[in-house]
C-alpha atoms as a PDB file:
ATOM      1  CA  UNK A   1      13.015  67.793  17.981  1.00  0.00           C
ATOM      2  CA  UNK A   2      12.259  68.320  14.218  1.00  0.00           C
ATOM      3  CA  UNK A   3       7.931  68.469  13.207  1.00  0.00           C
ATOM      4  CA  UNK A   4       7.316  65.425  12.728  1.00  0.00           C
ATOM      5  CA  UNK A   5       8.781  64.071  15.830  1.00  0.00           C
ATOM      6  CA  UNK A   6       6.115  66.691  17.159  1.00  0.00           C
ATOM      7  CA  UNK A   7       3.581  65.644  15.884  1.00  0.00           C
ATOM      8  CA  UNK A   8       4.405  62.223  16.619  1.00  0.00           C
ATOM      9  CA  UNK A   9       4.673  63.470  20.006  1.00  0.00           C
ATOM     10  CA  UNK A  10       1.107  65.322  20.465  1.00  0.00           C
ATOM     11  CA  UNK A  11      -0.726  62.702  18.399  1.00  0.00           C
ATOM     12  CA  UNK A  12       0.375  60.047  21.557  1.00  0.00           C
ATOM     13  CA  UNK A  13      -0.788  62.895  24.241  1.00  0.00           C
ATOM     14  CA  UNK A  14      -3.486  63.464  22.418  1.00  0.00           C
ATOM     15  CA  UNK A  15      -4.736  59.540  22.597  1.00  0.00           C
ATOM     16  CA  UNK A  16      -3.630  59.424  25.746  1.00  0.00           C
ATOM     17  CA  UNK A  17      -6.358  62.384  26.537  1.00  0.00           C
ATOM     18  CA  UNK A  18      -9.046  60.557  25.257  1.00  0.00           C
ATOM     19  CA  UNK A  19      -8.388  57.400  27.547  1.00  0.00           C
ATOM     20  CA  UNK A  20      -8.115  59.808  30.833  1.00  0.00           C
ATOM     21  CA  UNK A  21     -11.526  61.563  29.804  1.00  0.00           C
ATOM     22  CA  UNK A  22     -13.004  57.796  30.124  1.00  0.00           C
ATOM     23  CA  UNK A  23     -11.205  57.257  33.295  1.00  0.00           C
ATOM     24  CA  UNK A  24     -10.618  59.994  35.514  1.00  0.00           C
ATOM     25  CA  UNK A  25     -13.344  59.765  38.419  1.00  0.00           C
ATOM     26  CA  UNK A  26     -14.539  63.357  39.681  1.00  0.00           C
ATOM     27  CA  UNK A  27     -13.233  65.381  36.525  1.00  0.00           C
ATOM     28  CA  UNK A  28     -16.139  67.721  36.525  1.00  0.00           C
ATOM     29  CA  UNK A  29     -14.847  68.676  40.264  1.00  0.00           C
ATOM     30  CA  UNK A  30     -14.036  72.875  40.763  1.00  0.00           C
ATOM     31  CA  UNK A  31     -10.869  73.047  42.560  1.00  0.00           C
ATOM     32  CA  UNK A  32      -9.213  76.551  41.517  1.00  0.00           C
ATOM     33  CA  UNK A  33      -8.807  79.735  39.380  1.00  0.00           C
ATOM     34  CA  UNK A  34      -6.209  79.192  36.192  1.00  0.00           C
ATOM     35  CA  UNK A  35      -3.702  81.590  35.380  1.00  0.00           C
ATOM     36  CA  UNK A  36      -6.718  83.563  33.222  1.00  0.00           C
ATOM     37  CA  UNK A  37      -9.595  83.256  36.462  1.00  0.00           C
ATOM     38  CA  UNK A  38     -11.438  81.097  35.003  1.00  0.00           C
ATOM     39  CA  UNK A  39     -12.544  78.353  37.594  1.00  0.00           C
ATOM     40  CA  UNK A  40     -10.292  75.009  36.697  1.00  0.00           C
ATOM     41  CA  UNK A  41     -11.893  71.534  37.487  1.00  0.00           C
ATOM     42  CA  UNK A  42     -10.510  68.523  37.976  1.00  0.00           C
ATOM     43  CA  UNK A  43      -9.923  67.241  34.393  1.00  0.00           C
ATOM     44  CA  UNK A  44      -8.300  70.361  33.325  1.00  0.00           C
ATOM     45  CA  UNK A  45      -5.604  69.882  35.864  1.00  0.00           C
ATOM     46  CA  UNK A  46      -5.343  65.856  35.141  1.00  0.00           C
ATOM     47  CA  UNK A  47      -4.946  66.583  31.371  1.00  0.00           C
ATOM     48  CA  UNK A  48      -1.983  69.308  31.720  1.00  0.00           C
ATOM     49  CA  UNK A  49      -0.244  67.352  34.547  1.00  0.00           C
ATOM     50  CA  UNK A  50      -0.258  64.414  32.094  1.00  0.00           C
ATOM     51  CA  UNK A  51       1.327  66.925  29.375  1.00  0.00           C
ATOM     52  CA  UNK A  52       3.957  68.345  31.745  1.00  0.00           C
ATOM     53  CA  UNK A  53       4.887  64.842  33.037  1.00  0.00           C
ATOM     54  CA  UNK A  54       6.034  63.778  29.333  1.00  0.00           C
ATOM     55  CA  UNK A  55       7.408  66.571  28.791  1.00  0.00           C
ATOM     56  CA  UNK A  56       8.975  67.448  31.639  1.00  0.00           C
ATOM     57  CA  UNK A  57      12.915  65.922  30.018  1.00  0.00           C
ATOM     58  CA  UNK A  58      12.680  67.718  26.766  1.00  0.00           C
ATOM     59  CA  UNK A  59      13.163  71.821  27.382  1.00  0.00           C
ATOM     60  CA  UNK A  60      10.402  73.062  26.234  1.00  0.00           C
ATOM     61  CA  UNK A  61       8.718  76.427  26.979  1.00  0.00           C
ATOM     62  CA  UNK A  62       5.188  75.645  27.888  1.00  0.00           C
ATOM     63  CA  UNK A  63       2.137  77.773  27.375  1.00  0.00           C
ATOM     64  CA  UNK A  64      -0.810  76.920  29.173  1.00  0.00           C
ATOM     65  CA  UNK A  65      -4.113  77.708  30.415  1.00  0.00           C
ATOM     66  CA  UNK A  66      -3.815  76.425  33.678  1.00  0.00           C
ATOM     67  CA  UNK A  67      -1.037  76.375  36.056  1.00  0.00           C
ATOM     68  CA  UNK A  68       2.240  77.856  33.713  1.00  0.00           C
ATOM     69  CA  UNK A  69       5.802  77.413  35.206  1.00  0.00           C
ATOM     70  CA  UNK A  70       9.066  78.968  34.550  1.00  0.00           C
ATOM     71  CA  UNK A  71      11.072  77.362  32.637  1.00  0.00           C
ATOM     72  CA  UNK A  72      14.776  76.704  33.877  1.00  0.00           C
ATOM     73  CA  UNK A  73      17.460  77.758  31.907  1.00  0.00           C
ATOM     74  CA  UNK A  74      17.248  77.205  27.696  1.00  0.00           C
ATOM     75  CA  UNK A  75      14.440  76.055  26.320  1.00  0.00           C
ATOM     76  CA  UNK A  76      14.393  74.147  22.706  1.00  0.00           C
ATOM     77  CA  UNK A  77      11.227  75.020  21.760  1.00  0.00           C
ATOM     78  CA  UNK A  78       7.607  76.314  22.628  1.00  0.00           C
ATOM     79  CA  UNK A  79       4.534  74.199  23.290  1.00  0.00           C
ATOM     80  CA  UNK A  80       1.396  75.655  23.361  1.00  0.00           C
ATOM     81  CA  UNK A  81      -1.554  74.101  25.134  1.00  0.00           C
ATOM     82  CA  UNK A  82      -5.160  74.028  26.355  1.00  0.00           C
ATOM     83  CA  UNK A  83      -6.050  70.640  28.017  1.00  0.00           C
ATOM     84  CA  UNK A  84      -9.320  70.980  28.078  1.00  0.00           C
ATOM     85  CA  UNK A  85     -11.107  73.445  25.425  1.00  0.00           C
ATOM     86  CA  UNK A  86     -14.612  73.597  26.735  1.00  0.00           C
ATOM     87  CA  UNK A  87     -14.591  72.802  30.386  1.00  0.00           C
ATOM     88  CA  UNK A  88     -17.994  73.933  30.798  1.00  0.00           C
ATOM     89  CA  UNK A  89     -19.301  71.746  28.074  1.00  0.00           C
ATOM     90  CA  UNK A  90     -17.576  69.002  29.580  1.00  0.00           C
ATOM     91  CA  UNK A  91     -19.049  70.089  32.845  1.00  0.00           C
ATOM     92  CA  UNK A  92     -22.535  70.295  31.876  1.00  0.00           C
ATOM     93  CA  UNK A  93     -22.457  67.274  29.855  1.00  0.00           C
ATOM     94  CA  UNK A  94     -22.608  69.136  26.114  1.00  0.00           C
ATOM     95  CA  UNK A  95     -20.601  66.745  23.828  1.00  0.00           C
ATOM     96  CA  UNK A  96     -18.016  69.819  22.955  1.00  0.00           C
ATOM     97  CA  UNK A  97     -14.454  69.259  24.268  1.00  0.00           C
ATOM     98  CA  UNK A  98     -11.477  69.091  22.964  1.00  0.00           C
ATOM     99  CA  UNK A  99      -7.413  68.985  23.758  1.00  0.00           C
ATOM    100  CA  UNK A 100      -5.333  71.056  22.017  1.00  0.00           C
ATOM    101  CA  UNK A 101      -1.333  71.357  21.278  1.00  0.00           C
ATOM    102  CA  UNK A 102       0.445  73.653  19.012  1.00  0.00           C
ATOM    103  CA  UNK A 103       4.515  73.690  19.109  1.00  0.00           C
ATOM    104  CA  UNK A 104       7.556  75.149  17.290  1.00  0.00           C
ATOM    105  CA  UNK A 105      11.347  74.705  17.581  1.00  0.00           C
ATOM    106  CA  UNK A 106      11.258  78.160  18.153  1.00  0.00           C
ATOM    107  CA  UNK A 107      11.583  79.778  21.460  1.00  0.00           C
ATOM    108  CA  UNK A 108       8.652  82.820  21.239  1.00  0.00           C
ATOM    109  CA  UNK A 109       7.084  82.189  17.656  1.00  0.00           C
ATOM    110  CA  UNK A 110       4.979  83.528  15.638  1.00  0.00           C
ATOM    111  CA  UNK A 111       2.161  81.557  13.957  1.00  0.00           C
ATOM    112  CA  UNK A 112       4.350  81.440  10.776  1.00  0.00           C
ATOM    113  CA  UNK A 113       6.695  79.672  13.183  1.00  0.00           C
ATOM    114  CA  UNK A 114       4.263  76.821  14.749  1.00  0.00           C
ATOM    115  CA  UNK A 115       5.689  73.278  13.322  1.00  0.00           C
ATOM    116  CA  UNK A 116       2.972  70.918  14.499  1.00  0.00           C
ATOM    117  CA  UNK A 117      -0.631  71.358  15.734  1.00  0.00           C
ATOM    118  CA  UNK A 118      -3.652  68.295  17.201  1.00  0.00           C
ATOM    119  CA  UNK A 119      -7.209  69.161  18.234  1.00  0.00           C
ATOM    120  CA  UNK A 120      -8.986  66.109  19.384  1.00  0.00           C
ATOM    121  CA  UNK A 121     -12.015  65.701  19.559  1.00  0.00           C
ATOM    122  CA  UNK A 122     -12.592  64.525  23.436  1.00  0.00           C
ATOM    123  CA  UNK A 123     -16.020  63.384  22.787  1.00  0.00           C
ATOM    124  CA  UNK A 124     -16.361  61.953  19.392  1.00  0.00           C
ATOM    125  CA  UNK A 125     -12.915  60.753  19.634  1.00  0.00           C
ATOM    126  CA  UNK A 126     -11.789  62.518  16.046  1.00  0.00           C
ATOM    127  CA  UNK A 127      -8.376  63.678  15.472  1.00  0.00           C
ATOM    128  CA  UNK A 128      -7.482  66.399  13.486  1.00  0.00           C
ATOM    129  CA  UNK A 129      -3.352  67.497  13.158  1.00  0.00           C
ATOM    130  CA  UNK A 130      -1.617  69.642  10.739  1.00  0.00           C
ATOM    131  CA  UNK A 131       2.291  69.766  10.083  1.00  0.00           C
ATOM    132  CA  UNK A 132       3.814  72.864   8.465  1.00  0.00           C
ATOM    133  CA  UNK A 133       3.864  72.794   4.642  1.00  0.00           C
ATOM    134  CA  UNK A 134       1.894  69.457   4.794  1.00  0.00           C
ATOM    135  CA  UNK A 135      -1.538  70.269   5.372  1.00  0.00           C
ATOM    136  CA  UNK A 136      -4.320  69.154   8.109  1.00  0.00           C
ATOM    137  CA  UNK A 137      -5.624  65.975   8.249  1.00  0.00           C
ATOM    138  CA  UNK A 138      -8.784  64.352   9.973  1.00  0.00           C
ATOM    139  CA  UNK A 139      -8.988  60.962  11.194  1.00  0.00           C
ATOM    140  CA  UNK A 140      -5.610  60.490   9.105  1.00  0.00           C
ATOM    141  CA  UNK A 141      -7.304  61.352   5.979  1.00  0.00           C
ATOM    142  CA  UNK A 142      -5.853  64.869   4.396  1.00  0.00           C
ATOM    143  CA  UNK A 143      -8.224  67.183   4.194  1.00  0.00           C
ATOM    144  CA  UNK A 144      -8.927  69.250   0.566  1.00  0.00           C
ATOM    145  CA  UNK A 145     -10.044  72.662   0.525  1.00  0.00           C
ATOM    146  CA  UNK A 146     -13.063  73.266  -1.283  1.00  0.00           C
ATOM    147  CA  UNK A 147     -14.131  76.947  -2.072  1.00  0.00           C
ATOM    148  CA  UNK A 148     -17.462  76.551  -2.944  1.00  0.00           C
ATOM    149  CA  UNK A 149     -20.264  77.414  -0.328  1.00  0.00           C
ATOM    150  CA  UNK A 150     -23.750  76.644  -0.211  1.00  0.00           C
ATOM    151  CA  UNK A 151     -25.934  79.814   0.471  1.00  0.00           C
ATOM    152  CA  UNK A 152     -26.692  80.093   3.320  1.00  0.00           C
ATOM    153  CA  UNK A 153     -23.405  79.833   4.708  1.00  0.00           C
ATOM    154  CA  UNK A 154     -22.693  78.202   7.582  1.00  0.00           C
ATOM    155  CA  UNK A 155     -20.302  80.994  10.268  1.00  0.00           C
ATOM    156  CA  UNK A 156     -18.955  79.648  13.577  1.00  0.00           C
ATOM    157  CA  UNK A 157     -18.319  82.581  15.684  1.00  0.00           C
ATOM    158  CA  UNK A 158     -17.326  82.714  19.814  1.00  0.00           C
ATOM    159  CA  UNK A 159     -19.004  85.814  21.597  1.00  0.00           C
ATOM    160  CA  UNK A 160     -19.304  84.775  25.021  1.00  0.00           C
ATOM    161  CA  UNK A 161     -21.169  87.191  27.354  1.00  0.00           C
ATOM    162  CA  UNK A 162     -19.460  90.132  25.250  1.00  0.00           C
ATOM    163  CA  UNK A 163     -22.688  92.012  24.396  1.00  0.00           C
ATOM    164  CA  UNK A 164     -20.672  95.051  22.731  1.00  0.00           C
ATOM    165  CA  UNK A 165     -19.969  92.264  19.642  1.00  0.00           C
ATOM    166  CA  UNK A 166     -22.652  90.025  19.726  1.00  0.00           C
ATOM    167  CA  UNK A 167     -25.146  92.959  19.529  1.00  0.00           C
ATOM    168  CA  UNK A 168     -23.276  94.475  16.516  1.00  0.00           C
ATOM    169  CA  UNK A 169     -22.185  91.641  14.488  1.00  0.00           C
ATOM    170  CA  UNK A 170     -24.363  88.847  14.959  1.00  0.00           C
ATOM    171  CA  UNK A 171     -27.784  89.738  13.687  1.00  0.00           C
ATOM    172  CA  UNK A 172     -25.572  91.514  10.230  1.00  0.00           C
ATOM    173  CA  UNK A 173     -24.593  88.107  10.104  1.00  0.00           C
ATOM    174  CA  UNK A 174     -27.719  86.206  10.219  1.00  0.00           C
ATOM    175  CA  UNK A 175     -29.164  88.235   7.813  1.00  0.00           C
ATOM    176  CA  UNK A 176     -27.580  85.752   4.941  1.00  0.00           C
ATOM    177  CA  UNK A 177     -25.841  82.976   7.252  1.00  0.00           C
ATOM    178  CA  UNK A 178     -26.675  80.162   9.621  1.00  0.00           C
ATOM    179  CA  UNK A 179     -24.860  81.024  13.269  1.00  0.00           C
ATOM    180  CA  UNK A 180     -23.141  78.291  15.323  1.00  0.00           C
ATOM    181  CA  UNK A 181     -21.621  78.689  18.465  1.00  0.00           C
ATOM    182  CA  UNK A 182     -20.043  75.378  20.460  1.00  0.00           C
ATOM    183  CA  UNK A 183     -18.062  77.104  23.173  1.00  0.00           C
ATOM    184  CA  UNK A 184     -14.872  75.231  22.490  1.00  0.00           C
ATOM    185  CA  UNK A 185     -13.086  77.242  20.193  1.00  0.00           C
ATOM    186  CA  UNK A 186     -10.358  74.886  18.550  1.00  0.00           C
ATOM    187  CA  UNK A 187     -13.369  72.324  17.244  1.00  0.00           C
ATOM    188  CA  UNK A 188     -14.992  75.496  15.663  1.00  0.00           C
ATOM    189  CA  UNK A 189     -11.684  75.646  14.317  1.00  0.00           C
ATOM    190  CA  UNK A 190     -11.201  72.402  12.956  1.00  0.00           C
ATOM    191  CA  UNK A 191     -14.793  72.615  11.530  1.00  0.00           C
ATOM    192  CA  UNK A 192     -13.843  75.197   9.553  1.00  0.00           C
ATOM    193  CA  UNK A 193     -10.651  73.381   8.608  1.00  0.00           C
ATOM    194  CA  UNK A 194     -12.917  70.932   6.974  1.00  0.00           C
ATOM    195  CA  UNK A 195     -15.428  72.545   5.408  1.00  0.00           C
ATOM    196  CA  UNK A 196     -18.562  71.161   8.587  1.00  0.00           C
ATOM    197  CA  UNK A 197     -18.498  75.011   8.727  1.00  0.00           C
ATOM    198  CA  UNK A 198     -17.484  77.724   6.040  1.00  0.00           C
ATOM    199  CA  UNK A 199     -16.273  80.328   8.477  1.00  0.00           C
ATOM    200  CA  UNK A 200     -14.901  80.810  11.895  1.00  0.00           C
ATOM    201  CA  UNK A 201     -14.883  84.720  13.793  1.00  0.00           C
ATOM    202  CA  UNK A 202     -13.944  85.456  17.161  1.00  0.00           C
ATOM    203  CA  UNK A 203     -13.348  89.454  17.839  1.00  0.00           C
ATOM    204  CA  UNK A 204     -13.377  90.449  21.105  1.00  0.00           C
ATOM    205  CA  UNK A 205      -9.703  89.990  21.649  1.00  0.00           C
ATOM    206  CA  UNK A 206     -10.085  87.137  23.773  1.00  0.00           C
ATOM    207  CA  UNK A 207      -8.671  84.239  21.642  1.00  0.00           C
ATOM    208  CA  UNK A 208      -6.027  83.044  24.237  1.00  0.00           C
ATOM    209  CA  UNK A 209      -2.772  81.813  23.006  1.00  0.00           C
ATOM    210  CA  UNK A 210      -3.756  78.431  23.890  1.00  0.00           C
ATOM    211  CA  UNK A 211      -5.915  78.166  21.066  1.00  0.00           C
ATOM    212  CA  UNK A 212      -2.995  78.537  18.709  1.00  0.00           C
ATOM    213  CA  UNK A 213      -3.854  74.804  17.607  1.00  0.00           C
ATOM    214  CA  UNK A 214      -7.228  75.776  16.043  1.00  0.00           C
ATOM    215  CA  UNK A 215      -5.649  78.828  14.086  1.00  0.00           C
ATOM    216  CA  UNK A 216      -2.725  76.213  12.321  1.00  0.00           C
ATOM    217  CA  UNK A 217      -5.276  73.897  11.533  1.00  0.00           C
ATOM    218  CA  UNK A 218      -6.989  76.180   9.118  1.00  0.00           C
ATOM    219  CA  UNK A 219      -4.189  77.969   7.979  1.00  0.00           C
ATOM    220  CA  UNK A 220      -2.446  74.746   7.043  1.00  0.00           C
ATOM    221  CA  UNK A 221      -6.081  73.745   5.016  1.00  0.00           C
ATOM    222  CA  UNK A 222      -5.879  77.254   3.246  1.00  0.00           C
ATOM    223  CA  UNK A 223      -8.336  79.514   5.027  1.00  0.00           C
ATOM    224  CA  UNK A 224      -8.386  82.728   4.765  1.00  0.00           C
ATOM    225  CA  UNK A 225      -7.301  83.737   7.783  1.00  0.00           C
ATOM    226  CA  UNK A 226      -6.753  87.913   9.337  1.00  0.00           C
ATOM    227  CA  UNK A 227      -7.597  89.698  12.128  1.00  0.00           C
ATOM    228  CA  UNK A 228     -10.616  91.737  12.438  1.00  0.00           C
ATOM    229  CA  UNK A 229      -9.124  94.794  10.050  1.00  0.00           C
ATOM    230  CA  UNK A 230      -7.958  92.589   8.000  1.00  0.00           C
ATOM    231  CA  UNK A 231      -4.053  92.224   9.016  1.00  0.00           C
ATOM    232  CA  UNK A 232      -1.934  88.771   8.975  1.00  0.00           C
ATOM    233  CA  UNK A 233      -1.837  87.237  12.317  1.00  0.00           C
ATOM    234  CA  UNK A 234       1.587  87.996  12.843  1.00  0.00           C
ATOM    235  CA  UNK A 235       2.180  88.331  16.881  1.00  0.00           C
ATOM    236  CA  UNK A 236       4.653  86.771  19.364  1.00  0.00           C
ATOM    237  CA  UNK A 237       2.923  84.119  21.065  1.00  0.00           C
ATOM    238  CA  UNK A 238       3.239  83.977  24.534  1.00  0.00           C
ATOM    239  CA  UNK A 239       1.398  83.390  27.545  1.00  0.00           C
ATOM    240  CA  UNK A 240      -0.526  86.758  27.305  1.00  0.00           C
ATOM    241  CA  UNK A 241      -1.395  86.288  23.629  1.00  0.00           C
ATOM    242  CA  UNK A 242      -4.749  87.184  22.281  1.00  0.00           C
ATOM    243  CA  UNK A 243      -6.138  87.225  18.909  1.00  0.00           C
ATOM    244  CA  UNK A 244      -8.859  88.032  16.741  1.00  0.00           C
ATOM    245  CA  UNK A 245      -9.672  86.307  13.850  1.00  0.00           C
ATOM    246  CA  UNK A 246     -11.821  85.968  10.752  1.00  0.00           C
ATOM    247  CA  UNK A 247     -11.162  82.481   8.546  1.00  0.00           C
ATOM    248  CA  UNK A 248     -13.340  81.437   5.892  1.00  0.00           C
ATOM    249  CA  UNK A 249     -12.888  79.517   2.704  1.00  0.00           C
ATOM    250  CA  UNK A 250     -14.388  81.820   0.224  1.00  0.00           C
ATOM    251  CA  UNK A 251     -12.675  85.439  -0.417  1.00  0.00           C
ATOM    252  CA  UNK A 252     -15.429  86.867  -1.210  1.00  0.00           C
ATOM    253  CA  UNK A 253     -17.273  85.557   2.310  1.00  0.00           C
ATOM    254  CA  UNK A 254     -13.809  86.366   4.396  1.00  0.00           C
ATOM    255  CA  UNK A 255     -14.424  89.990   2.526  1.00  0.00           C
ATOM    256  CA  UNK A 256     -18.197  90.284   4.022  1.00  0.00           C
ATOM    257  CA  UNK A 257     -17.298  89.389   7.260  1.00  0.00           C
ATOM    258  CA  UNK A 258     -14.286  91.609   7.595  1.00  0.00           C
ATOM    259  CA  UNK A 259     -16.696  94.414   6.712  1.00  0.00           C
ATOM    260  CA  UNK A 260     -19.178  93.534   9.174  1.00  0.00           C
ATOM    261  CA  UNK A 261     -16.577  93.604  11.702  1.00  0.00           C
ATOM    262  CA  UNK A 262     -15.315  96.840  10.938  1.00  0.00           C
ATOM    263  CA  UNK A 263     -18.072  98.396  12.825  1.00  0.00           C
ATOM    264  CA  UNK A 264     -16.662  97.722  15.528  1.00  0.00           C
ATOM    265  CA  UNK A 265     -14.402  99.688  17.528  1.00  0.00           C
ATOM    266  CA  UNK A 266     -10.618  99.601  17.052  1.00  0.00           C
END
C-alpha cells in the first residue's frame, strides 16, 4: 500500500469515527484496563474494533492503546493508533477528543519513516492529515507555516499529575507565555500544526507511541520539532514508545523552551 492509498485509507476511518461518536449508545461506559492501565470505556474499544475490522485483510502491524494483538506471520507495514485521544474529556463531556492514525510501509519505523498521518477532530468534526513530503492540511486546505508570533506566545504543553515538571517548567513559562492544556494530546498537536497555538511541550516521557499522528502533523508543517535536550526524534516506534517533545514555529521560541527544560533532570 503506497501513502496515498494510506491516507486514503485513514481519512475513510477517520469519517467513519465521527459517525460512531454520534451513534454509539453507552460510550462513556468503564469496562477495562488498556494495555497502558489506563481504565478503557466503551467508545475506546468501539473505535479500535472498527479499525481492526478494516484492517484486519491487509498485514499490517498495529500499534494501539487498547487491546494490541500479535500479528501472524509478515506484516507490510505499521499502523499506529489511538482511537480515542482524550477519553476523559469525552467522558466528562469537555469538547476535546480526537482519533488518531499514523502508518508507514515500514515494519518498525522511525518517525522519518511514517508515510501518512489524520487527527480528527471528534467534536468539532475538523480533519487534519499530512502525507510525507506533502505537507498537513486542515479541512482539505494546506496549511502554510508562518514564523511570526505575537508576544505573548501562545505554548500548549501536557503535564498531567506529574508535579516534578509542572512545578519546574510551567510558571518559567508563564512568565512571557499564555499556557494551554486540553488533555488530548494529538489536537494540541494539530494546533500547533496550524499556528491556533505557537508551541507544543510534553516532557515527562510519557508521549505514547500512539500519538505518533500529532508529531507528523507538525513536522510535515515545519515545526521545530526535538526532544527535551534538544536531539531529533529519531526512535523505533513500537508499542512501548515514548517521547518527549518540544515543537514550536519560531527558533528562537523552540530555543527558550529547550532551555527551560533543561532544568530538568536527564
Amino acid at each position: 500500500m503506497n501513502k496515498k492509498e494510506l491516507l486514503a485509507l485513514f481519512i475513510k476511518l477517520g469519517r467513519r469515527a465521527k459517525k460512531l461518536i454520534k451513534e454509539v449508545d453507552n460510550g462513556k461506559e468503564k469496562l477495562e484496563r488498556n494495555y497502558f492501565g489506563d481504565m478503557s470505556i466503551k467508545m475506546d474499544i468501539v473505535l479500535e474494533e472498527m479499525v481492526k475490522e478494516e484492517i484486519k485483510d491487509l498485514n499490517f502491524q498495529l500499534l494501539t492503546e487498547e487491546k494490541p494483538e500479535k500479528t501472524n506471520g509478515e506484516c507490510f507495514g505499521t499502523i499506529i493508533l489511538d482511537p480515542l485521544d482524550g477519553s476523559k474529556n469525552y467522558e466528562r463531556g469537555f469538547p476535546a477528543y480526537a482519533f488518531a492514525i499514523a502508518g508507514s510501509a515500514k515494519n518498525n519505523p522511525s518517525i522519518k519513516d511514517i508515510d501518512a498521518a489524520v487527527v480528527v477532530d471528534l467534536f468539532s468534526g475538523d480533519e487534519y492529515f499530512a502525507m510525507k513530503g506533502k505537507g498537513t492540511y486542515k479541512n482539505n486546505e494546506k496549511i502554510r507555516l508562518d514564523r511570526k508570533i505575537v508576544t505573548p506566545p501562545l505554548v500548549a504543553a501536557d503535564f498531567g499529575r506529574d508535579k516534578s515538571s509542572s512545578s519546574k517548567v510551567f510558571p518559567a513559562i508563564s512568565e512571557f507565555a499564555y499556557m494551554r492544556m486540553l488533555g488530548a494530546a494529538t489536537l494540541e498537536m494539530a494546533a500547533a500544526a496550524s499556528g491556533t497555538v505557537d508551541a507544543y511541550l510534553d516532557v515527562r516521557g510519557k508521549l505514547l507511541v500512539t500519538h505518533t499522528a500529532g508529531i507528523m502533523l507538525m513536522k510535515e508543517t515545519g515545526l521545530m520539532i526535538s526532544d527535551k535536550h534538544g536531539n531529533e526524534i529519531t526512535q523505533t516506534l513500537h508499542q512501548n514508545t515514548v517521547f518527549t517533545i518540544i515543537a514550536a514555529r519560531e527558533k528562537k521560541l523552540h530555543k527558550k523552551l529547550l532551555g527551560i527544560c533543561n532544568i530538568l533532570p536527564k
